[in-house]
PDB file of N, CA and C in Angstrom:
ATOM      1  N   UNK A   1      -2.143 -20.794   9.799  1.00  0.00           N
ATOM      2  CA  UNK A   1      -1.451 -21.748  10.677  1.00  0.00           C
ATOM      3  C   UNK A   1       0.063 -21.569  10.590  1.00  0.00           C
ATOM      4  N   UNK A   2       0.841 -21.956  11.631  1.00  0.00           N
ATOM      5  CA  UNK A   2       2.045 -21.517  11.977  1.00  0.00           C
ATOM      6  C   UNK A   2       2.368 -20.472  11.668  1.00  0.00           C
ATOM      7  N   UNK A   3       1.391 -19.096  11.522  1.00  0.00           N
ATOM      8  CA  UNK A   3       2.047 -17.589  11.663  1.00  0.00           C
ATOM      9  C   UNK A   3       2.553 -16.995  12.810  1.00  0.00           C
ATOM     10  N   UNK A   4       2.778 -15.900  12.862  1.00  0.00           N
ATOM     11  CA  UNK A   4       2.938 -14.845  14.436  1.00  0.00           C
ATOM     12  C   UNK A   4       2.082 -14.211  14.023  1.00  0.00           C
ATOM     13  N   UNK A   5       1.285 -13.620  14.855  1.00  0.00           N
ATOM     14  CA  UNK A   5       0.484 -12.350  14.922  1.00  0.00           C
ATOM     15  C   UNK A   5       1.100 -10.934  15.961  1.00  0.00           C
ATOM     16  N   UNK A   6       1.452  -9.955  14.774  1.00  0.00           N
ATOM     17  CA  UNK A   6       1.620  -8.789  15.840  1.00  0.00           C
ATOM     18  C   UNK A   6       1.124  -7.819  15.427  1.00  0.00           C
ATOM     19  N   UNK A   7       1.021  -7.032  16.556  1.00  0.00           N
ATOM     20  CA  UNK A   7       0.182  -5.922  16.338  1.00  0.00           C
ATOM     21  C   UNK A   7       1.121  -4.454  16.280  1.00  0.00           C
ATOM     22  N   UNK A   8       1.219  -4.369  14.821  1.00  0.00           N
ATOM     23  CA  UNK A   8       1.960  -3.088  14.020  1.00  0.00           C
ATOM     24  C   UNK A   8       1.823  -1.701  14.222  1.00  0.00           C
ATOM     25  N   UNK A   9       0.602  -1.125  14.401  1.00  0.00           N
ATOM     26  CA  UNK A   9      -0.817   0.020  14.488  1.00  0.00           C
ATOM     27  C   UNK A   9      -1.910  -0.549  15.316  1.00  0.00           C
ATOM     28  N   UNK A  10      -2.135   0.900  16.050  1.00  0.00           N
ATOM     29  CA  UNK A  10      -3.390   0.776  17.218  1.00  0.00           C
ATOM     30  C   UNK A  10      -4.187   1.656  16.877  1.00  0.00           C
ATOM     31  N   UNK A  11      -5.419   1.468  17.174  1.00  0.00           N
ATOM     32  CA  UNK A  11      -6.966   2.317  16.297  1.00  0.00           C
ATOM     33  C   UNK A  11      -6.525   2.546  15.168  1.00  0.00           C
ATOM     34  N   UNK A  12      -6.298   1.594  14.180  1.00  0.00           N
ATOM     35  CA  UNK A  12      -6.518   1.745  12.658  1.00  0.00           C
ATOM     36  C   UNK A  12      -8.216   1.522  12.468  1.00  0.00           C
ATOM     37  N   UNK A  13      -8.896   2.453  12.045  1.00  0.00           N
ATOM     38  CA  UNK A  13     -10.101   2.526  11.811  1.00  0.00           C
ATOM     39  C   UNK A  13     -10.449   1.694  10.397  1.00  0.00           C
ATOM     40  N   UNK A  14      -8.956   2.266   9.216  1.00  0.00           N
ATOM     41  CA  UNK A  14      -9.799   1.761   7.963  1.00  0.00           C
ATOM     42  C   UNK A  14      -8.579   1.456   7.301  1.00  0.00           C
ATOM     43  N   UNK A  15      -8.126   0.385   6.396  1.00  0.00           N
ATOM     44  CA  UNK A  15      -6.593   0.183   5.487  1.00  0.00           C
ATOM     45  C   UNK A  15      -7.481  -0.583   3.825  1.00  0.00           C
ATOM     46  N   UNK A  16      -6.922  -0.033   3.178  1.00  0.00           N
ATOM     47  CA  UNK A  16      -7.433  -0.140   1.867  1.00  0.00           C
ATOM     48  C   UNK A  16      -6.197  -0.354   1.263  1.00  0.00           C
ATOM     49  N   UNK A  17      -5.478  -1.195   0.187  1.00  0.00           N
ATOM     50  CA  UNK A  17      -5.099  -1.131  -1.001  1.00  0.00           C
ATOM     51  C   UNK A  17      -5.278  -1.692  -2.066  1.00  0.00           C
ATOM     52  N   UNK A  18      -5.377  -0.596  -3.187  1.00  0.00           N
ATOM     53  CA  UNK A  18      -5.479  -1.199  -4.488  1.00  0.00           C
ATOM     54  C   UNK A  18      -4.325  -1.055  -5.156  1.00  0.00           C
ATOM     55  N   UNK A  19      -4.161  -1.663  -6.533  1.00  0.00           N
ATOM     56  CA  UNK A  19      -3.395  -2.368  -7.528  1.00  0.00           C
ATOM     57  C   UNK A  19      -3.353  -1.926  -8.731  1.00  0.00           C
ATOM     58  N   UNK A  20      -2.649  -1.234  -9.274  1.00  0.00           N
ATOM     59  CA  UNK A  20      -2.735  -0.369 -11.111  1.00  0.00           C
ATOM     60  C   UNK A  20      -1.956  -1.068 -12.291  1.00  0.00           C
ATOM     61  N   UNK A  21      -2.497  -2.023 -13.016  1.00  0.00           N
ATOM     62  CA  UNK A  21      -1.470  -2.390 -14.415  1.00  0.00           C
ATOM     63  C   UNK A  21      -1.200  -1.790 -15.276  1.00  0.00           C
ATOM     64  N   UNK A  22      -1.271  -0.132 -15.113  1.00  0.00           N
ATOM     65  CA  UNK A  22      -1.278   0.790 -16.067  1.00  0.00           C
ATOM     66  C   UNK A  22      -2.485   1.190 -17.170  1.00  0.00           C
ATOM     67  N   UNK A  23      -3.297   0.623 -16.675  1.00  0.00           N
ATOM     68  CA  UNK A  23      -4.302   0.760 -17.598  1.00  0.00           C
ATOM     69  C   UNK A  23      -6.266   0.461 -15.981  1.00  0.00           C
ATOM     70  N   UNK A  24      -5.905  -0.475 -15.272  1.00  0.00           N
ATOM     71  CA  UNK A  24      -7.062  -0.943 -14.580  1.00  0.00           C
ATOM     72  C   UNK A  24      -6.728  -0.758 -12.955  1.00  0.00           C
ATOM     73  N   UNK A  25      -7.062  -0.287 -12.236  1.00  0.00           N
ATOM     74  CA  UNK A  25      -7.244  -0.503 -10.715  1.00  0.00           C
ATOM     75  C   UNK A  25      -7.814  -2.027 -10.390  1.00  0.00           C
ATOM     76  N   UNK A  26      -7.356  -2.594  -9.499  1.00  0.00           N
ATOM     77  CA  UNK A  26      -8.136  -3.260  -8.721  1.00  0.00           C
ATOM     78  C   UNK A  26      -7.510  -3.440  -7.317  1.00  0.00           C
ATOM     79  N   UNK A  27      -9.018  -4.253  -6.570  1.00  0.00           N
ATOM     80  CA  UNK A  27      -9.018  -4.040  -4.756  1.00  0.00           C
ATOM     81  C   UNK A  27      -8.305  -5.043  -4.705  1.00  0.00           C
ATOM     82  N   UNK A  28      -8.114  -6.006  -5.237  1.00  0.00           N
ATOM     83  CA  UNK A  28      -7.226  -7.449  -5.129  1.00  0.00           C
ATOM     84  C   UNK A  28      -6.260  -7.619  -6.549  1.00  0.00           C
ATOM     85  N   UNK A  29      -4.954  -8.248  -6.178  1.00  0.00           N
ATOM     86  CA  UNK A  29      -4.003  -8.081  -7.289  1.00  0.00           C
ATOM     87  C   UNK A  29      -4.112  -9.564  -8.064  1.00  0.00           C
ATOM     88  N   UNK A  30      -4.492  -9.488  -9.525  1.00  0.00           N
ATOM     89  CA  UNK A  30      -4.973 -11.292 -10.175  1.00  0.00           C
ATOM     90  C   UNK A  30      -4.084 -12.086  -9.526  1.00  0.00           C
ATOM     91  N   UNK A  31      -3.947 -13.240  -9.434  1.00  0.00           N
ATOM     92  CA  UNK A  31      -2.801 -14.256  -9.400  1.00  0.00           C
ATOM     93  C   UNK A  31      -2.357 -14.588 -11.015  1.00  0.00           C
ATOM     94  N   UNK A  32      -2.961 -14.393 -11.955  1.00  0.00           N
ATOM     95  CA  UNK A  32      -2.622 -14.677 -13.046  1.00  0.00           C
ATOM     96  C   UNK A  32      -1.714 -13.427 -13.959  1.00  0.00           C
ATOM     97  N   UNK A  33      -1.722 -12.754 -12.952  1.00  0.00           N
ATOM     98  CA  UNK A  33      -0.786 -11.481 -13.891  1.00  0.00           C
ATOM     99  C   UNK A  33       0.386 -11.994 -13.524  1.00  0.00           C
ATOM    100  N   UNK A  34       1.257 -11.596 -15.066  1.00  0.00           N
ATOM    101  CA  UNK A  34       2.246 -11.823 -15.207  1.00  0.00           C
ATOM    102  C   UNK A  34       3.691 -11.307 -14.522  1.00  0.00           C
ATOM    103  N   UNK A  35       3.459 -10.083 -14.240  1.00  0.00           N
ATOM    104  CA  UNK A  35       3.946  -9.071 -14.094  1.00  0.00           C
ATOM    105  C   UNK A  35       3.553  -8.682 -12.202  1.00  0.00           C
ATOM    106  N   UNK A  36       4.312  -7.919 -11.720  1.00  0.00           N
ATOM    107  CA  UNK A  36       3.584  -6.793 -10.487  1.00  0.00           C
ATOM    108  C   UNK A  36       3.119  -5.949 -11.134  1.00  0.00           C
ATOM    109  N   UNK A  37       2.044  -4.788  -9.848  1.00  0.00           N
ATOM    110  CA  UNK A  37       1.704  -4.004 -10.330  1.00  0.00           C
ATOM    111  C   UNK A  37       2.313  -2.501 -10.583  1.00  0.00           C
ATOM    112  N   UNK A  38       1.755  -1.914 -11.648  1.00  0.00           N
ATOM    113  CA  UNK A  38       2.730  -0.635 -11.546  1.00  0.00           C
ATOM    114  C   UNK A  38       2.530   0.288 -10.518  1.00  0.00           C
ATOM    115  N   UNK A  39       1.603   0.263  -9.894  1.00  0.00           N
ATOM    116  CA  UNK A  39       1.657   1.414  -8.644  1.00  0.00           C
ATOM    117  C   UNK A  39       0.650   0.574  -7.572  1.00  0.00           C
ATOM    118  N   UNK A  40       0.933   0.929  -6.681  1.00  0.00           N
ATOM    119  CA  UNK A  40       0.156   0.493  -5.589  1.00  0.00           C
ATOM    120  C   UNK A  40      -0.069   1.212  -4.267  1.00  0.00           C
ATOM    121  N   UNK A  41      -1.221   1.230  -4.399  1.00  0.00           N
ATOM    122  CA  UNK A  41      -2.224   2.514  -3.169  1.00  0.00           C
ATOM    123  C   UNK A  41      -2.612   2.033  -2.548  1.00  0.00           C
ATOM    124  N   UNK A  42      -1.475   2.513  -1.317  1.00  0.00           N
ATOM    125  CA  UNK A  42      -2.857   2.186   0.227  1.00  0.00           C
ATOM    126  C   UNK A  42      -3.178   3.688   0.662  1.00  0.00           C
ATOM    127  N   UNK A  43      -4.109   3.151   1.797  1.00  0.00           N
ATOM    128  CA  UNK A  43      -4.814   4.560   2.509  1.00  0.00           C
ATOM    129  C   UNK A  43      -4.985   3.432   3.839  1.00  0.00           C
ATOM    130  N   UNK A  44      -4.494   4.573   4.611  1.00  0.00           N
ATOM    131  CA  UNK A  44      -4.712   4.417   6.168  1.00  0.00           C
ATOM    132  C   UNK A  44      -5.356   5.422   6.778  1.00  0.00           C
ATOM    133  N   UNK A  45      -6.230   5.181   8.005  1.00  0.00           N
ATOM    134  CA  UNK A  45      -6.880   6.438   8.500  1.00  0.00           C
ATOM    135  C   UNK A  45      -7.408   5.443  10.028  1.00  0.00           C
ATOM    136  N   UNK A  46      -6.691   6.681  10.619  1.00  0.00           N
ATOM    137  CA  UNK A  46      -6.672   6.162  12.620  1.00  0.00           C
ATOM    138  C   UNK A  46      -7.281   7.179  12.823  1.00  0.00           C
ATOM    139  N   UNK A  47      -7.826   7.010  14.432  1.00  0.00           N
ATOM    140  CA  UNK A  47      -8.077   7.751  15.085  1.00  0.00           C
ATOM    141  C   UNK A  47      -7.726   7.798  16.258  1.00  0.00           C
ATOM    142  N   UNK A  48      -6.421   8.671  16.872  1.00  0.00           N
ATOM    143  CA  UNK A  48      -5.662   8.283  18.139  1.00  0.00           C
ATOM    144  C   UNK A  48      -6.144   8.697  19.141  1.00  0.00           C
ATOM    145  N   UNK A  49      -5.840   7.828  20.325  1.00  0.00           N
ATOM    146  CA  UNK A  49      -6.563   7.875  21.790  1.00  0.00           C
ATOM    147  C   UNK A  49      -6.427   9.262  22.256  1.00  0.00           C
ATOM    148  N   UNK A  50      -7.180  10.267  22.743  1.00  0.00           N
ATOM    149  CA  UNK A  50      -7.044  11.634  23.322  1.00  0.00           C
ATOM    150  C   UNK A  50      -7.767  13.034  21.946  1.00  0.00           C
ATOM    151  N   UNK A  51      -7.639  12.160  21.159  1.00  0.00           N
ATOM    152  CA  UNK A  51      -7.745  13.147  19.904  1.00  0.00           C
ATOM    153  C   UNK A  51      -9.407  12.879  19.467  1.00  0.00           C
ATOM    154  N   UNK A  52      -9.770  13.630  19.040  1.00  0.00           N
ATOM    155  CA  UNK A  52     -11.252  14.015  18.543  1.00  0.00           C
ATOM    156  C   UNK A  52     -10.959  13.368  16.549  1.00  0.00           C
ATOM    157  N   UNK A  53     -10.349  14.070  16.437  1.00  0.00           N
ATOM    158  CA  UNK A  53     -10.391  13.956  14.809  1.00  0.00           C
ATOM    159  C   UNK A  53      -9.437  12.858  14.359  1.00  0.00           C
ATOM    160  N   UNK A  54      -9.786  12.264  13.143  1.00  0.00           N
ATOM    161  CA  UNK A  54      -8.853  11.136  12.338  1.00  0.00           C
ATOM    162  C   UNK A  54      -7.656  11.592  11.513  1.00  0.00           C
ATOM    163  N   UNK A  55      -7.227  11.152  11.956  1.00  0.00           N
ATOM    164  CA  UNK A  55      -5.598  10.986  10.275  1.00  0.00           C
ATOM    165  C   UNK A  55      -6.438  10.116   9.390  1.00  0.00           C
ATOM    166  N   UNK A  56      -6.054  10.787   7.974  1.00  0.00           N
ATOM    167  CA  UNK A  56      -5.802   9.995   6.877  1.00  0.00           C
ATOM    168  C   UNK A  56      -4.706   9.690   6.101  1.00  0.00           C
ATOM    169  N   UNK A  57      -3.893   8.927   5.892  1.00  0.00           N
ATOM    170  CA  UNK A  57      -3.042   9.096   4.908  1.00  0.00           C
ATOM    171  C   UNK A  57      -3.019   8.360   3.781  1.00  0.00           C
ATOM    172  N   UNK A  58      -2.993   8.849   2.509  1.00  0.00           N
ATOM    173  CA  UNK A  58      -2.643   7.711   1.533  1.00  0.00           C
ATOM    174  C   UNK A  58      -1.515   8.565   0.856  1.00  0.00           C
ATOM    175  N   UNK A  59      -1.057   6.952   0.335  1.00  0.00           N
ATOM    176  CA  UNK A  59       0.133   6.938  -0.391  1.00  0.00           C
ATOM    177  C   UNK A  59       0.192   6.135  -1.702  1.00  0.00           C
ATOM    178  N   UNK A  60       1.022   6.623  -2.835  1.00  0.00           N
ATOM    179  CA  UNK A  60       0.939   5.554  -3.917  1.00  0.00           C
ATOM    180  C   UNK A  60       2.898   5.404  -4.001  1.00  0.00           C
ATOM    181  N   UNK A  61       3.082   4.167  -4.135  1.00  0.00           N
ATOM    182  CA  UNK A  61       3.919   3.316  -4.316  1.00  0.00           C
ATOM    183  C   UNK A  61       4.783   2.808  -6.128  1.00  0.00           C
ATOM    184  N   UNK A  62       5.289   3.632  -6.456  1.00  0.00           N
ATOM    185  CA  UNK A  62       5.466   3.482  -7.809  1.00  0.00           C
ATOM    186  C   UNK A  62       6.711   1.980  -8.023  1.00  0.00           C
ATOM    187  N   UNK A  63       5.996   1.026  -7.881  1.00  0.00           N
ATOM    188  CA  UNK A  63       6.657  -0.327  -8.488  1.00  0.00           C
ATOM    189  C   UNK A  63       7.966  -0.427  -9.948  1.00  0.00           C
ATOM    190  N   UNK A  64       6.884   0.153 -10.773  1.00  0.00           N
ATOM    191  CA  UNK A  64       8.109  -0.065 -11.949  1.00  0.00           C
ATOM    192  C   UNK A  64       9.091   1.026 -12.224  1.00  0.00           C
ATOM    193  N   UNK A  65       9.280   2.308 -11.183  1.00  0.00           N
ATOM    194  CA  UNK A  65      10.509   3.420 -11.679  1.00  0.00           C
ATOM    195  C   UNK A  65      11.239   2.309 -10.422  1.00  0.00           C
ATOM    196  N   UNK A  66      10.642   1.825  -9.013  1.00  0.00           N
ATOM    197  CA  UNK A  66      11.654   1.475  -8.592  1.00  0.00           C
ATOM    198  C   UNK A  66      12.613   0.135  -8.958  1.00  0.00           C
ATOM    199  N   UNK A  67      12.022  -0.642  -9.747  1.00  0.00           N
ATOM    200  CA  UNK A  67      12.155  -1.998 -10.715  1.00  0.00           C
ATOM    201  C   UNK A  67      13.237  -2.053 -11.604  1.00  0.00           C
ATOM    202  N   UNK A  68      13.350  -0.632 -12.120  1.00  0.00           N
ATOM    203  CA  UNK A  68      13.691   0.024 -13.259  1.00  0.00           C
ATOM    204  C   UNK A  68      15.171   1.220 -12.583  1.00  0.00           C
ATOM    205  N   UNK A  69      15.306   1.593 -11.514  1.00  0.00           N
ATOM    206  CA  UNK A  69      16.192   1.889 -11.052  1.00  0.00           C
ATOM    207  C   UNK A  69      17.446   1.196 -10.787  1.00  0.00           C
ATOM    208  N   UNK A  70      18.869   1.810 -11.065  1.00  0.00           N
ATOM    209  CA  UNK A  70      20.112   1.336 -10.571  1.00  0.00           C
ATOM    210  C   UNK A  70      20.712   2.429  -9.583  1.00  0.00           C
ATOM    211  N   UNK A  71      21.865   2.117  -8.982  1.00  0.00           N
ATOM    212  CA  UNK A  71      22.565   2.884  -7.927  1.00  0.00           C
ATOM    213  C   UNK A  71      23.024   4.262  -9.062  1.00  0.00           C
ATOM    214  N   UNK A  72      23.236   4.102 -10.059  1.00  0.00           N
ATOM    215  CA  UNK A  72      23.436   5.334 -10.829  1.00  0.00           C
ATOM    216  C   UNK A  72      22.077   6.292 -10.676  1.00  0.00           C
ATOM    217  N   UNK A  73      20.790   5.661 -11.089  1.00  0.00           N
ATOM    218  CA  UNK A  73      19.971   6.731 -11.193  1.00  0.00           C
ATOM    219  C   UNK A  73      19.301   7.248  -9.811  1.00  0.00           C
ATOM    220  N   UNK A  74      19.534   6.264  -8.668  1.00  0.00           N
ATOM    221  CA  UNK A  74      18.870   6.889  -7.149  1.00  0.00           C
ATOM    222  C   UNK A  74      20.004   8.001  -7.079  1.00  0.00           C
ATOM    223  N   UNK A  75      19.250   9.241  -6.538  1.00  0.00           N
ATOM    224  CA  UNK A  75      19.845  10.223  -6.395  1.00  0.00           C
ATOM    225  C   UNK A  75      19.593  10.812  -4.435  1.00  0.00           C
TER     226      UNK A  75
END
């Protein structure tokens, strides 16, 4: 209630992310952790209008080098 809905991506077939505390994956991130997680993986995979075959892409997201970064160490 009282959101916007927009539409970001067209034929997204499938979006997945999971959650790493350095030690456990999971599909949902606790509410009781203390902390964020240290890496975080999504995967996307479309299949665009005209095209026969799918994209996949995944990506992992490293949380604590960027946490842990200052303007000295981005290069």
């Amino acid at each position: 209630p009282g959101g916007i809905l927009t539409t970001i991506a067209e034929n997204v077939e499938y979006f997945d992310v999971s959650y790493f505390d350095g030690e456990t994956w999971y599909t949902e991130w606790p509410e009781d952790m203390e902390a964020p997680p240290d890496l975080v993986e999504f995967t996307l995979i479309t299949r665009p209008l005209g095209l026969g075959n799918y994209i996949s892409e995944t990506h992992l997201v490293n949380l604590v080098k960027q946490a842990n970064e200052t303007e000295a160490t981005v290069q």
